[in-house]
PDB file of N, CA and C in Angstrom:
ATOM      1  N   UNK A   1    -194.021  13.430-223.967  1.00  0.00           N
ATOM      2  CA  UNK A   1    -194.953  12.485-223.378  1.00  0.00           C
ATOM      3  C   UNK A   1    -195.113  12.823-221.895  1.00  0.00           C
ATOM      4  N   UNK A   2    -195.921  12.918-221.037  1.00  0.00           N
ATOM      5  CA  UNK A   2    -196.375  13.148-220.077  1.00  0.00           C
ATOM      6  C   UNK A   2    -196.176  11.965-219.371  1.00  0.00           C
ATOM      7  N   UNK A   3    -195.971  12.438-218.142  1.00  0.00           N
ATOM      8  CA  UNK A   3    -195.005  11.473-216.689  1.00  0.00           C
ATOM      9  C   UNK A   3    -196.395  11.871-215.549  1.00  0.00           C
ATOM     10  N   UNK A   4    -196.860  10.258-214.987  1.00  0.00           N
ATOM     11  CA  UNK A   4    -197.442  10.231-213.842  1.00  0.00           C
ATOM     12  C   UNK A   4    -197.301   9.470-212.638  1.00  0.00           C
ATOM     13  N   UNK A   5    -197.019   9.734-211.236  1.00  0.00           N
ATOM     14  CA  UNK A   5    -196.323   8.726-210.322  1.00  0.00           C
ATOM     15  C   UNK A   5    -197.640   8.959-209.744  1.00  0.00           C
ATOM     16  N   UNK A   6    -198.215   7.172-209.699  1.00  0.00           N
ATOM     17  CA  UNK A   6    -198.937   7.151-208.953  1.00  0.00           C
ATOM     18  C   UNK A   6    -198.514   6.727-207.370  1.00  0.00           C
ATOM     19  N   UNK A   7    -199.231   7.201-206.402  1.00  0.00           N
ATOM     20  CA  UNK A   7    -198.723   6.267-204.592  1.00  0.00           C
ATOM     21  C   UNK A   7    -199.633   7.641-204.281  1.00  0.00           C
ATOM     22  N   UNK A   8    -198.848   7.422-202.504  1.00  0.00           N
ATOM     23  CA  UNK A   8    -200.117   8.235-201.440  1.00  0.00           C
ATOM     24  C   UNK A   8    -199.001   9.423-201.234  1.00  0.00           C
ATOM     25  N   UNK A   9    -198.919  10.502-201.237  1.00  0.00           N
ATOM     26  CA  UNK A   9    -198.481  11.816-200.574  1.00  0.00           C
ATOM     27  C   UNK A   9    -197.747  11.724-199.304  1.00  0.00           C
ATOM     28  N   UNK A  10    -197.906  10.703-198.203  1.00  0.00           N
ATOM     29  CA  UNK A  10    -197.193  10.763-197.046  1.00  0.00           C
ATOM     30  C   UNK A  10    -196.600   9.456-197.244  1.00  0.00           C
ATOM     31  N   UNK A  11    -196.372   8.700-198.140  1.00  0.00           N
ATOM     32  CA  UNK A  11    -195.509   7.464-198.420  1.00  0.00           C
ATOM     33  C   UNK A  11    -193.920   7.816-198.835  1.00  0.00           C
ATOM     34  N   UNK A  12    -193.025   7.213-197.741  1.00  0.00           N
ATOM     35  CA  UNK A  12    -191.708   8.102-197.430  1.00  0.00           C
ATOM     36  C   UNK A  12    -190.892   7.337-199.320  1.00  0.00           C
ATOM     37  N   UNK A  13    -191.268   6.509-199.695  1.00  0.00           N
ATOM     38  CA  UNK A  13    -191.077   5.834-201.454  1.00  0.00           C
ATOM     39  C   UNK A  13    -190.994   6.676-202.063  1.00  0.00           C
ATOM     40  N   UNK A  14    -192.517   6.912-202.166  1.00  0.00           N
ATOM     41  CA  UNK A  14    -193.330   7.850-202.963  1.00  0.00           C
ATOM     42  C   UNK A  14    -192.105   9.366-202.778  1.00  0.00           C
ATOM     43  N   UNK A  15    -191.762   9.756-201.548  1.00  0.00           N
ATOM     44  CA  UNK A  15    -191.588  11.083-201.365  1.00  0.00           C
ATOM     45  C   UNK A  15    -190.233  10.955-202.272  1.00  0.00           C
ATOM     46  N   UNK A  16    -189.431   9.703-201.450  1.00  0.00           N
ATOM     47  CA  UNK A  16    -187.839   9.619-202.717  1.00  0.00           C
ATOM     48  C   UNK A  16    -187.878   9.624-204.255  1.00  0.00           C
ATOM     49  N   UNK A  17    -188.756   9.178-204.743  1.00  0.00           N
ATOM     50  CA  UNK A  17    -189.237   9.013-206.160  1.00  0.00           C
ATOM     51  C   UNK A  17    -189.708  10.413-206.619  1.00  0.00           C
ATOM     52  N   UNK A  18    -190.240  11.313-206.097  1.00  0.00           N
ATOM     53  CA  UNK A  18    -190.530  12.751-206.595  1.00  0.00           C
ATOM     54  C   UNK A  18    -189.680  13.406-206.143  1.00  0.00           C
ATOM     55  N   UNK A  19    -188.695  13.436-204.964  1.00  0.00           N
ATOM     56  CA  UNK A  19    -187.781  14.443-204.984  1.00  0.00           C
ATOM     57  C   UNK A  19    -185.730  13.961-206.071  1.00  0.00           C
ATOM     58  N   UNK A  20    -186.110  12.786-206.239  1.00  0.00           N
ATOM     59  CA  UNK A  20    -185.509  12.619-207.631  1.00  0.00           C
ATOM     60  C   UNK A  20    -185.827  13.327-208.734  1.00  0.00           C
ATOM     61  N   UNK A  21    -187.221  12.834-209.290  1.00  0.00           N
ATOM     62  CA  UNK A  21    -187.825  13.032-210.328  1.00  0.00           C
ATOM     63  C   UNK A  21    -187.533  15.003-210.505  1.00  0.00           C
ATOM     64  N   UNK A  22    -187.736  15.665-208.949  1.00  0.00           N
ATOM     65  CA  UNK A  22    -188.130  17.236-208.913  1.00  0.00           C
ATOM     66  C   UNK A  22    -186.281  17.481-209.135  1.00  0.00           C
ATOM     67  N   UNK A  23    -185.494  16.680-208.738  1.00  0.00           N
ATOM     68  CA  UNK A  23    -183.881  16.919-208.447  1.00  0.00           C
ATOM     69  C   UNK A  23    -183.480  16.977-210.115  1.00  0.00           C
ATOM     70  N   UNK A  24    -184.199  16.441-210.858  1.00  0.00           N
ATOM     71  CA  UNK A  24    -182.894  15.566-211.992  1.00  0.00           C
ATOM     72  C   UNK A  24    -184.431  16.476-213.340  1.00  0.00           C
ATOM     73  N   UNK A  25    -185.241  17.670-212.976  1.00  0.00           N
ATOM     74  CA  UNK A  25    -186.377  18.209-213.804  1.00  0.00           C
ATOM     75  C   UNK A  25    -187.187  17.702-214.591  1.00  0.00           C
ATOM     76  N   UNK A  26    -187.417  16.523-214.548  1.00  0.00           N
ATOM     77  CA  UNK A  26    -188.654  15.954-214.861  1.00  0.00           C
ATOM     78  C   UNK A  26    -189.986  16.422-214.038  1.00  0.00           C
ATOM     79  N   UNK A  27    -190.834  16.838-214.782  1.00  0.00           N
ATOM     80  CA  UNK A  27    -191.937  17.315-214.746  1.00  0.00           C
ATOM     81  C   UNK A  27    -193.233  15.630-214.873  1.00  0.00           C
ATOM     82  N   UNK A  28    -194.013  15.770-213.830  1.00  0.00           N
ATOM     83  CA  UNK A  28    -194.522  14.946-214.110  1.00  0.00           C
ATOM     84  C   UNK A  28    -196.339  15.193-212.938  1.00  0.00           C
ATOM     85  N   UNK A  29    -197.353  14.742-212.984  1.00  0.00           N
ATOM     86  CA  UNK A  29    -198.400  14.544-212.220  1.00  0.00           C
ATOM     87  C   UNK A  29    -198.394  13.533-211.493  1.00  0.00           C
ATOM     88  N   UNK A  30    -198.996  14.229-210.203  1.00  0.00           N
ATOM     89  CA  UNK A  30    -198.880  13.482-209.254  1.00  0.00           C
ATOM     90  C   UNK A  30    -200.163  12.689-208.851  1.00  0.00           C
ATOM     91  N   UNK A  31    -200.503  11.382-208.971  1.00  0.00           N
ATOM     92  CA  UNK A  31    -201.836  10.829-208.790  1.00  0.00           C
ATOM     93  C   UNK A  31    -201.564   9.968-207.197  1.00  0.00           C
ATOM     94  N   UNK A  32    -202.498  10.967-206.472  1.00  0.00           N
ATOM     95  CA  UNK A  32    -202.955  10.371-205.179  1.00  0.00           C
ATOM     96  C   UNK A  32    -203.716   9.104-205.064  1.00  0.00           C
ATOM     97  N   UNK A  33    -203.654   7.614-204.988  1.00  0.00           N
ATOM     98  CA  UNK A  33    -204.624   6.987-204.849  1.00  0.00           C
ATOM     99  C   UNK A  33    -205.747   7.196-203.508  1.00  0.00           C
ATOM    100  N   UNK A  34    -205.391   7.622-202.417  1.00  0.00           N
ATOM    101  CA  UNK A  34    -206.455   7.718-201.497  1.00  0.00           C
ATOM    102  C   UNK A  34    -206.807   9.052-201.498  1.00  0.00           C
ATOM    103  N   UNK A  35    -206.752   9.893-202.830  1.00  0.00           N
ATOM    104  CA  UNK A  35    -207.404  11.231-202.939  1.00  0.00           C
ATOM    105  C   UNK A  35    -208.533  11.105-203.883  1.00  0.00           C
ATOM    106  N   UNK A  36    -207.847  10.247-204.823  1.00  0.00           N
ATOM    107  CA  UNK A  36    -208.259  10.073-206.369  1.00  0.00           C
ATOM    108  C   UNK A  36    -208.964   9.087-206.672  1.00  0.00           C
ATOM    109  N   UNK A  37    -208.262   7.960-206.188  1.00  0.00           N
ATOM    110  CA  UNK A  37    -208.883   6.522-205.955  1.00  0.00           C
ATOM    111  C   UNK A  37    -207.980   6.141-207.579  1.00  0.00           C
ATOM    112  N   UNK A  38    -208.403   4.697-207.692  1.00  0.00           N
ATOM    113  CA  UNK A  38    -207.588   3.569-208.880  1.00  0.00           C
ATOM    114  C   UNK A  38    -209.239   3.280-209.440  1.00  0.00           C
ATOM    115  N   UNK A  39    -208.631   2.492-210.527  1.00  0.00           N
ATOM    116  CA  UNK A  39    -209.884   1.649-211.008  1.00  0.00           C
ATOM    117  C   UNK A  39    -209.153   0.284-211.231  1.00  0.00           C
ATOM    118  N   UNK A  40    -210.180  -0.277-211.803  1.00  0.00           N
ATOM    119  CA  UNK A  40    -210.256  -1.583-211.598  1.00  0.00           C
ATOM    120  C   UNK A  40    -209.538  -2.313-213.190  1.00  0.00           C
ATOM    121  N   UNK A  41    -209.435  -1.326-214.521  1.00  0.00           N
ATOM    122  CA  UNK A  41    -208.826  -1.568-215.237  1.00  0.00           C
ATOM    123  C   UNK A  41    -206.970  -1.225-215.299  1.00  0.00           C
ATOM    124  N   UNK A  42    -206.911  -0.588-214.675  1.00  0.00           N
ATOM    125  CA  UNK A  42    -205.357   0.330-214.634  1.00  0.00           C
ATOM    126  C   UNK A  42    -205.202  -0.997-213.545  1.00  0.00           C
ATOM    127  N   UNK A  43    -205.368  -1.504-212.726  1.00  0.00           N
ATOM    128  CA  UNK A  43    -204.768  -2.345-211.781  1.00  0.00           C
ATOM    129  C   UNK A  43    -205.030  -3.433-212.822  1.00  0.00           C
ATOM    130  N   UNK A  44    -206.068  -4.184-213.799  1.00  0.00           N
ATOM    131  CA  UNK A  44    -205.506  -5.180-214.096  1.00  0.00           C
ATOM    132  C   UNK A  44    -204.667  -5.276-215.265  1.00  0.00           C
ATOM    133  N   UNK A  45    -204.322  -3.931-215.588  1.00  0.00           N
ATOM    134  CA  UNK A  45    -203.118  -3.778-216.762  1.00  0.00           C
ATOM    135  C   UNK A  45    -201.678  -3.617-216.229  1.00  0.00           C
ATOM    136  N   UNK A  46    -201.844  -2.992-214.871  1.00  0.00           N
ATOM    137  CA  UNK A  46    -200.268  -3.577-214.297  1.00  0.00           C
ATOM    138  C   UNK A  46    -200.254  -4.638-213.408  1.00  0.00           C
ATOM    139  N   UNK A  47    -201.390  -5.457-213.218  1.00  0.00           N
ATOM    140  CA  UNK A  47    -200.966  -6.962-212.738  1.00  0.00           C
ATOM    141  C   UNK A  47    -200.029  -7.620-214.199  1.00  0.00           C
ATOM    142  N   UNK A  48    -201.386  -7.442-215.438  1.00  0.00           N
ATOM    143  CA  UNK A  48    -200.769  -8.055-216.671  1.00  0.00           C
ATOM    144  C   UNK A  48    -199.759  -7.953-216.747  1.00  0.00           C
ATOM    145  N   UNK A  49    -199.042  -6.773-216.606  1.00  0.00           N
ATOM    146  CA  UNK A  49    -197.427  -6.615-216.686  1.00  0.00           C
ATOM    147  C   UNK A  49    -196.323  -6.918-215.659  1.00  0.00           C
ATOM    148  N   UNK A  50    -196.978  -6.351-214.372  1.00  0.00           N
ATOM    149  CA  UNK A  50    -195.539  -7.124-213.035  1.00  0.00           C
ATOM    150  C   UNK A  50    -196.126  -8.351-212.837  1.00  0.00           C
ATOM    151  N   UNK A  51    -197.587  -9.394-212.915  1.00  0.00           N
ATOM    152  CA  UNK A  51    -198.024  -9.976-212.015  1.00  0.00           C
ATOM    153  C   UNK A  51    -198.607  -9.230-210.632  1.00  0.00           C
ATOM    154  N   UNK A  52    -199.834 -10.142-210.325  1.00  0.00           N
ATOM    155  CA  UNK A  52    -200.377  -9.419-209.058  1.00  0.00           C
ATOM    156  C   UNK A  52    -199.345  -9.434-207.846  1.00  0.00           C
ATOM    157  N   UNK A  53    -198.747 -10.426-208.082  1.00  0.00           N
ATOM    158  CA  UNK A  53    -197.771 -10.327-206.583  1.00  0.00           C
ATOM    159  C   UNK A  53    -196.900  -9.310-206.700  1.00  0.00           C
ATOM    160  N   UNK A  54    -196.305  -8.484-207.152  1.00  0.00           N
ATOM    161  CA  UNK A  54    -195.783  -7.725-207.501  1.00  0.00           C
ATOM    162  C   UNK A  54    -196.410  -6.168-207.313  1.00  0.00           C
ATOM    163  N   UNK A  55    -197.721  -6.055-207.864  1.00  0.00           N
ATOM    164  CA  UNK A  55    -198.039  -5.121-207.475  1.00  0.00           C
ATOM    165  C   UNK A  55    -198.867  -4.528-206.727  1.00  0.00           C
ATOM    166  N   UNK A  56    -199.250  -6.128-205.217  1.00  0.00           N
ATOM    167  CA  UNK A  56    -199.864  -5.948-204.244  1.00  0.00           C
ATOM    168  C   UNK A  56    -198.872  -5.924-202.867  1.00  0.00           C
ATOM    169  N   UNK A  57    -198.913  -4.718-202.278  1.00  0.00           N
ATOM    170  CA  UNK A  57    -197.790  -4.594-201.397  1.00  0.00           C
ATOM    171  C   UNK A  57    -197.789  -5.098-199.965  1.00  0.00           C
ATOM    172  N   UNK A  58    -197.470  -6.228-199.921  1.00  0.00           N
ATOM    173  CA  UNK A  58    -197.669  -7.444-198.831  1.00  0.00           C
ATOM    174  C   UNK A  58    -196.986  -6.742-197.390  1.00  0.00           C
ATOM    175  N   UNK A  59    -196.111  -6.121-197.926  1.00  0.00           N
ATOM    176  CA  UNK A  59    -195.129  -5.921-196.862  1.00  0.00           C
ATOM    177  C   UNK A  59    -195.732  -4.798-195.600  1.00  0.00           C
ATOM    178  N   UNK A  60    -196.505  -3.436-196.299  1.00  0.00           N
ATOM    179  CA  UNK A  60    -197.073  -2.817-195.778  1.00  0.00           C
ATOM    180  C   UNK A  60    -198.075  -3.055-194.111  1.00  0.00           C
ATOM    181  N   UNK A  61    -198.525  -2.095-193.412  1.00  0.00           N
ATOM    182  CA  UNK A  61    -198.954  -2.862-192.072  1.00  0.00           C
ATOM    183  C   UNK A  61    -201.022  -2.940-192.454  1.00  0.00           C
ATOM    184  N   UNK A  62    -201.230  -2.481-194.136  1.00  0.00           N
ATOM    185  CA  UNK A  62    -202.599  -2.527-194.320  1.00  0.00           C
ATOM    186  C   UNK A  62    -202.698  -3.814-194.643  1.00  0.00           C
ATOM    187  N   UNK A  63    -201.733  -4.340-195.346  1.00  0.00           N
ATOM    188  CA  UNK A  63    -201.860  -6.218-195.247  1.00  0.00           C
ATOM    189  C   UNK A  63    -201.697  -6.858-194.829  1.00  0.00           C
ATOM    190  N   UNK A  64    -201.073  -6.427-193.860  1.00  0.00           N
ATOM    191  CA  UNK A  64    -200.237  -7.037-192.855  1.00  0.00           C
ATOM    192  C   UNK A  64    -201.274  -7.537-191.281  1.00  0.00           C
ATOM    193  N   UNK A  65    -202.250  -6.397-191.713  1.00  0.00           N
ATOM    194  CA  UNK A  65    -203.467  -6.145-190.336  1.00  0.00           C
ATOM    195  C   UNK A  65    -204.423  -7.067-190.824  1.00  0.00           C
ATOM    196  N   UNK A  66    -204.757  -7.315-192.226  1.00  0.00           N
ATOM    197  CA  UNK A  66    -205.761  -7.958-192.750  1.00  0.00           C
ATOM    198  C   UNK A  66    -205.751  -9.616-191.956  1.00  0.00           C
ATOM    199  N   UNK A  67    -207.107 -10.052-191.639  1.00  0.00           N
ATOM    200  CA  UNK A  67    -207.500 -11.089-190.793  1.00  0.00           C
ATOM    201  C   UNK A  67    -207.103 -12.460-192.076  1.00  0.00           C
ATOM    202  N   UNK A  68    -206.422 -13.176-191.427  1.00  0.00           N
ATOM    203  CA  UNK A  68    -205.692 -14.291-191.937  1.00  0.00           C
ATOM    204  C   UNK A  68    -205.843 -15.385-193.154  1.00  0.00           C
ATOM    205  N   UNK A  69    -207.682 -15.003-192.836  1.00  0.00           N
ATOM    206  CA  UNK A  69    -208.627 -15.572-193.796  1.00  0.00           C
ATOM    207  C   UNK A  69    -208.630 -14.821-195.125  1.00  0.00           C
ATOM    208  N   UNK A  70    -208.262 -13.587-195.048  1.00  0.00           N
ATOM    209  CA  UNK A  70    -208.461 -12.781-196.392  1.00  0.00           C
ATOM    210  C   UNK A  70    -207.179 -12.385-196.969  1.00  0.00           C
ATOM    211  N   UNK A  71    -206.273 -12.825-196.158  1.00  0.00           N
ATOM    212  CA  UNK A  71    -204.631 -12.880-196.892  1.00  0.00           C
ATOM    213  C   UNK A  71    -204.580 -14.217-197.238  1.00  0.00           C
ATOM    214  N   UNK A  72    -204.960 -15.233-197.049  1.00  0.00           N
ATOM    215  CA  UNK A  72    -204.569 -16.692-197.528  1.00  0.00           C
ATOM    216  C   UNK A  72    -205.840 -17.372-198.686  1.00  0.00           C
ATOM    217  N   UNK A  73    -204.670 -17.750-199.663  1.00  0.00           N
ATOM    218  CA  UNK A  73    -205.722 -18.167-201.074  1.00  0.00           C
ATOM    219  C   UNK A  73    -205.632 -16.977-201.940  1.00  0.00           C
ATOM    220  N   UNK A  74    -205.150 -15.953-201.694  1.00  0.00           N
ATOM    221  CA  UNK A  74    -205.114 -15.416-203.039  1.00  0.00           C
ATOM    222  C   UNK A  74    -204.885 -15.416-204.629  1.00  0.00           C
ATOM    223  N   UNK A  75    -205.825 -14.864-205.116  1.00  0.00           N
ATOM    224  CA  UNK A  75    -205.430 -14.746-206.815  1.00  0.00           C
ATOM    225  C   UNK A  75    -205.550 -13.612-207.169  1.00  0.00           C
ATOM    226  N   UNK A  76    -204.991 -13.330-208.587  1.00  0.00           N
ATOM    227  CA  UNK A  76    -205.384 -12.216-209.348  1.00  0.00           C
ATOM    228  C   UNK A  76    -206.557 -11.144-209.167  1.00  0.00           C
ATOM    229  N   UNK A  77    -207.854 -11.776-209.290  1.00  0.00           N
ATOM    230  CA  UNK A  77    -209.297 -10.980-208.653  1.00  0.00           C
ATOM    231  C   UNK A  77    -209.353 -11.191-207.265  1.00  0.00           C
ATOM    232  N   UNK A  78    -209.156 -11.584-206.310  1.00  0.00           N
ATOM    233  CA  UNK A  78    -209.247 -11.364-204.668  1.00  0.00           C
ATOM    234  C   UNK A  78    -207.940  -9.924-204.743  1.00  0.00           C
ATOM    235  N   UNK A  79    -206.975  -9.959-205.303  1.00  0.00           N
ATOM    236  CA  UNK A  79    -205.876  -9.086-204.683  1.00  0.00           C
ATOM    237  C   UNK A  79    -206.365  -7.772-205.276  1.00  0.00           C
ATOM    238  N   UNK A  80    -207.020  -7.595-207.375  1.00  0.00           N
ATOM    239  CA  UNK A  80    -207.159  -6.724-207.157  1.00  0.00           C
ATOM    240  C   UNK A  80    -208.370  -6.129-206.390  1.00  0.00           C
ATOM    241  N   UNK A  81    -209.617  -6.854-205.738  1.00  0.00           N
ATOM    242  CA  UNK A  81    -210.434  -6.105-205.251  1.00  0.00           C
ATOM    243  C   UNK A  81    -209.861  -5.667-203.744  1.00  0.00           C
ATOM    244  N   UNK A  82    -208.852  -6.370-203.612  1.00  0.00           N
ATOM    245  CA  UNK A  82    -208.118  -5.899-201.725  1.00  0.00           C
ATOM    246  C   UNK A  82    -207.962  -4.547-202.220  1.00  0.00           C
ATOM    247  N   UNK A  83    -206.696  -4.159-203.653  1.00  0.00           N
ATOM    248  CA  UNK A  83    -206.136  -3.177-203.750  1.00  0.00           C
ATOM    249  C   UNK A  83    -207.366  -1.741-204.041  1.00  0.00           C
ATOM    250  N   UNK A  84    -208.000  -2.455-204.494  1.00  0.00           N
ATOM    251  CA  UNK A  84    -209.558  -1.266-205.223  1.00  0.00           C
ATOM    252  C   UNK A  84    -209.887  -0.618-203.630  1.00  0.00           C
ATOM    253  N   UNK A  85    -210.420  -1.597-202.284  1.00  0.00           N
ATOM    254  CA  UNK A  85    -211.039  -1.650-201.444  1.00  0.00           C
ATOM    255  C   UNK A  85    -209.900  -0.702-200.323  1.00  0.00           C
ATOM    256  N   UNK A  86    -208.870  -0.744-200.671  1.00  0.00           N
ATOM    257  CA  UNK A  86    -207.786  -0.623-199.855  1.00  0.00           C
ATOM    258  C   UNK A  86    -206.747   0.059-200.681  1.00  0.00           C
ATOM    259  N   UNK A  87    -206.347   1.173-201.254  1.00  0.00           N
ATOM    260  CA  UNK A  87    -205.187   1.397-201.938  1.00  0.00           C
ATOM    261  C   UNK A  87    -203.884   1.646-201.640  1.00  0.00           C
ATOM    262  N   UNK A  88    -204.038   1.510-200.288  1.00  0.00           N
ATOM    263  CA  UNK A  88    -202.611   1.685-199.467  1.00  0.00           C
ATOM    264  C   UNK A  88    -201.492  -0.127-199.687  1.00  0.00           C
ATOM    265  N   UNK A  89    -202.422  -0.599-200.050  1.00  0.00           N
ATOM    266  CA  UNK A  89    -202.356  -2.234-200.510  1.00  0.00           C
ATOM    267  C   UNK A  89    -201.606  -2.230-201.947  1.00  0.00           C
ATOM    268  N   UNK A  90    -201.071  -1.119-202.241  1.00  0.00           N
ATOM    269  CA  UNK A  90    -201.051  -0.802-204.095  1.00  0.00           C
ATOM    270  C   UNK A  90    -199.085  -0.839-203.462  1.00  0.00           C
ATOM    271  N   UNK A  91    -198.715  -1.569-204.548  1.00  0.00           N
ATOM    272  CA  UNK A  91    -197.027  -0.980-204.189  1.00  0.00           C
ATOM    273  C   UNK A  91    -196.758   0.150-205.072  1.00  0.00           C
ATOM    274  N   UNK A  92    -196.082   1.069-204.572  1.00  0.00           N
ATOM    275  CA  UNK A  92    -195.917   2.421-204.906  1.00  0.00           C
ATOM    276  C   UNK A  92    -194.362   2.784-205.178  1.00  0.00           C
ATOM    277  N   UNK A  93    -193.687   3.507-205.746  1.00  0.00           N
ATOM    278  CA  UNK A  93    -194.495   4.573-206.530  1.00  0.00           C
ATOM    279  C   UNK A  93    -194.967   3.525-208.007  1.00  0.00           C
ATOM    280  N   UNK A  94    -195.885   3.888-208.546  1.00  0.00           N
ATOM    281  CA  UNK A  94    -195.872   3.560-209.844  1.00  0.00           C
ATOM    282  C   UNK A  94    -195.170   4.670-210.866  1.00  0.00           C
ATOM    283  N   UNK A  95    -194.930   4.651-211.843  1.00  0.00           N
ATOM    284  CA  UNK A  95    -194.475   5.684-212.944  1.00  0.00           C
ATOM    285  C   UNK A  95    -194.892   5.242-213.956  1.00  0.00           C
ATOM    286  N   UNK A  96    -195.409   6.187-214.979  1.00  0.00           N
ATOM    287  CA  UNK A  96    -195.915   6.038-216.070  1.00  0.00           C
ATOM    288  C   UNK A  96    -195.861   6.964-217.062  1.00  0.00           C
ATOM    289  N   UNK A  97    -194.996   6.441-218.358  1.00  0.00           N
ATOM    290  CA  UNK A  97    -194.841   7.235-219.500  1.00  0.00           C
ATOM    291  C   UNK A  97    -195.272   6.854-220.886  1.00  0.00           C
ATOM    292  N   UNK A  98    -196.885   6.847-220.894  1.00  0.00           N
ATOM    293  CA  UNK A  98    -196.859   6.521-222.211  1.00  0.00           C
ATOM    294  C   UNK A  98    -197.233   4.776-221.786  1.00  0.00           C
ATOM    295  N   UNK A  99    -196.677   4.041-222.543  1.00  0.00           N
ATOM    296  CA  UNK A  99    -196.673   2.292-222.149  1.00  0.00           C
ATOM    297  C   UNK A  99    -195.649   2.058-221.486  1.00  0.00           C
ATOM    298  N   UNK A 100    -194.727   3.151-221.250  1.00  0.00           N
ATOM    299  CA  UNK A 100    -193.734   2.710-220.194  1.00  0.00           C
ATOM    300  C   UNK A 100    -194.213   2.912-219.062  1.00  0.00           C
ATOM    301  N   UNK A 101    -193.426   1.604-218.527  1.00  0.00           N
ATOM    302  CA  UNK A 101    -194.158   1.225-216.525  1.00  0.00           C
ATOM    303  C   UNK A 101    -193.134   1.196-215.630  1.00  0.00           C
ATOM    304  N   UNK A 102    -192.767   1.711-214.781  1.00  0.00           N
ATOM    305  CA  UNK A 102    -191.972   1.372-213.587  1.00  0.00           C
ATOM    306  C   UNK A 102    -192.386   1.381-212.543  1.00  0.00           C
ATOM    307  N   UNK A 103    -192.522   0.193-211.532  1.00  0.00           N
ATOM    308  CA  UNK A 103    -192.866  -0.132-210.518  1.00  0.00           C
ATOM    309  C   UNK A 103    -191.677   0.010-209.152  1.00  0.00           C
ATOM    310  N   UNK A 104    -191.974   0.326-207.991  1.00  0.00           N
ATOM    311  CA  UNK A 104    -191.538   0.918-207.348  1.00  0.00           C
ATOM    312  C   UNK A 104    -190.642   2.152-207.220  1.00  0.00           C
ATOM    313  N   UNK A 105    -189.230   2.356-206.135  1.00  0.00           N
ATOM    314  CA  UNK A 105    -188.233   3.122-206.493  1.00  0.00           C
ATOM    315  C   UNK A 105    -186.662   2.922-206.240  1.00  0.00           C
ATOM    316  N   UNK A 106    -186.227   2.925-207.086  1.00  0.00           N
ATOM    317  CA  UNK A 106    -184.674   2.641-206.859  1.00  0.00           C
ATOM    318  C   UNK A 106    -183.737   3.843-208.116  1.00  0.00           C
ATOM    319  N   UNK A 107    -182.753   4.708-207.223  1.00  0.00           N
ATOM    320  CA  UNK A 107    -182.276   5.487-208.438  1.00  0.00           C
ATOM    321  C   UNK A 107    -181.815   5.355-209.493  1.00  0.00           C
ATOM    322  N   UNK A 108    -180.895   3.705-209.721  1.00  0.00           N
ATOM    323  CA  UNK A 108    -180.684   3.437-210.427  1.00  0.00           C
ATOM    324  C   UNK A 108    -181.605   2.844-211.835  1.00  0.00           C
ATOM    325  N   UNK A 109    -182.669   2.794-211.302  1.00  0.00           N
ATOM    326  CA  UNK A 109    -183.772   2.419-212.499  1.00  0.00           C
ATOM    327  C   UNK A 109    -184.294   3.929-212.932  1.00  0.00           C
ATOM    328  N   UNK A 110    -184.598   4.483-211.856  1.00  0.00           N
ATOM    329  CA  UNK A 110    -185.357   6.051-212.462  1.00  0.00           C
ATOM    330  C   UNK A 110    -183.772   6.537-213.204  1.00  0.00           C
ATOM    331  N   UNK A 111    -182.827   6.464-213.065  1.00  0.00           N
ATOM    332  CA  UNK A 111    -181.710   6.746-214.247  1.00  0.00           C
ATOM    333  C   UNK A 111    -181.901   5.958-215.260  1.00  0.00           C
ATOM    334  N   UNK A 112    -181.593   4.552-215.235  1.00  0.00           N
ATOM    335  CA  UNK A 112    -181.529   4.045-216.472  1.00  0.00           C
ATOM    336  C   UNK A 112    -182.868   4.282-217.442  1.00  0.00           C
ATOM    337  N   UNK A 113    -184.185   4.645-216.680  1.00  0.00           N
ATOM    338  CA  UNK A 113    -185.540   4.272-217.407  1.00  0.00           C
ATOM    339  C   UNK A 113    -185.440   5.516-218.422  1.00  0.00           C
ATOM    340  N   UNK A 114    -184.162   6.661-217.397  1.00  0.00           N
ATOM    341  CA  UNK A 114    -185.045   8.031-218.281  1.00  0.00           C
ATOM    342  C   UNK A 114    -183.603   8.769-219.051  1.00  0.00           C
ATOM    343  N   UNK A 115    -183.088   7.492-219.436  1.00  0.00           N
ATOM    344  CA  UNK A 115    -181.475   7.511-220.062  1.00  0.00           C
ATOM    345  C   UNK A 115    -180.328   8.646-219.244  1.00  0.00           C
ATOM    346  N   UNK A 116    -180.346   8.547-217.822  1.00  0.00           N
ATOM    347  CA  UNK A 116    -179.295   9.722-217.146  1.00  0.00           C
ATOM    348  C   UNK A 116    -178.087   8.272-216.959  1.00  0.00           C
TER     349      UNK A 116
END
């Protein structure tokens, strides 16, 4: 089954999550969102699954900059059109195998997810 981490190329996450993935030989594609861009169905199939709060990354300084009025009141369709409009707004890395989903990075999940 084929392995894809989605995030941005200079996201220091993103970079720990592929030099695992490159450490431990998993082979996998690398999907740039601000190369490639997202759509609008793949974001509302992993809201369905983490929730939007979860996989809109608040913490970042692209939401963080956003004017006060357009961070407050959010739902489901306001966050994913932030994330469509904005993909640096996406929490990263994503991983994807198949219907398996893992959201962000921590080693102990990229072990347990991929039985090490």
């Amino acid at each position: 089954m084929s392995i894809t981490v989605y995030g941005i190329k200079n996201c220091d996450t993103v970079k720990k999550a592929r030099s695992w993935l490159d450490a431990a030989g998993i082979e996998y594609a690398f999907h740039d969102y601000k190369a490639s861009g997202i759509d609008a169905a793949t974001l509302e199939s992993w809201c369905a699954e983490f929730g939007w709060e979860a996989v809109l990354n608040r913490a970042g300084t692209t939401f963080r900059k956003l004017p006060e009025e357009a961070r407050a009141g959010l739902d489901q369709p306001r966050a994913i059109a932030l994330m469509l409009g904005q993909p640096s707004m996406i929490k990263r890395p994503m991983l994807v195998e198949g219907k398996r989903r893992l959201l962000g990075f921590k080693p102990e999940a990229y072990a347990a997810f991929f039985g090490r």
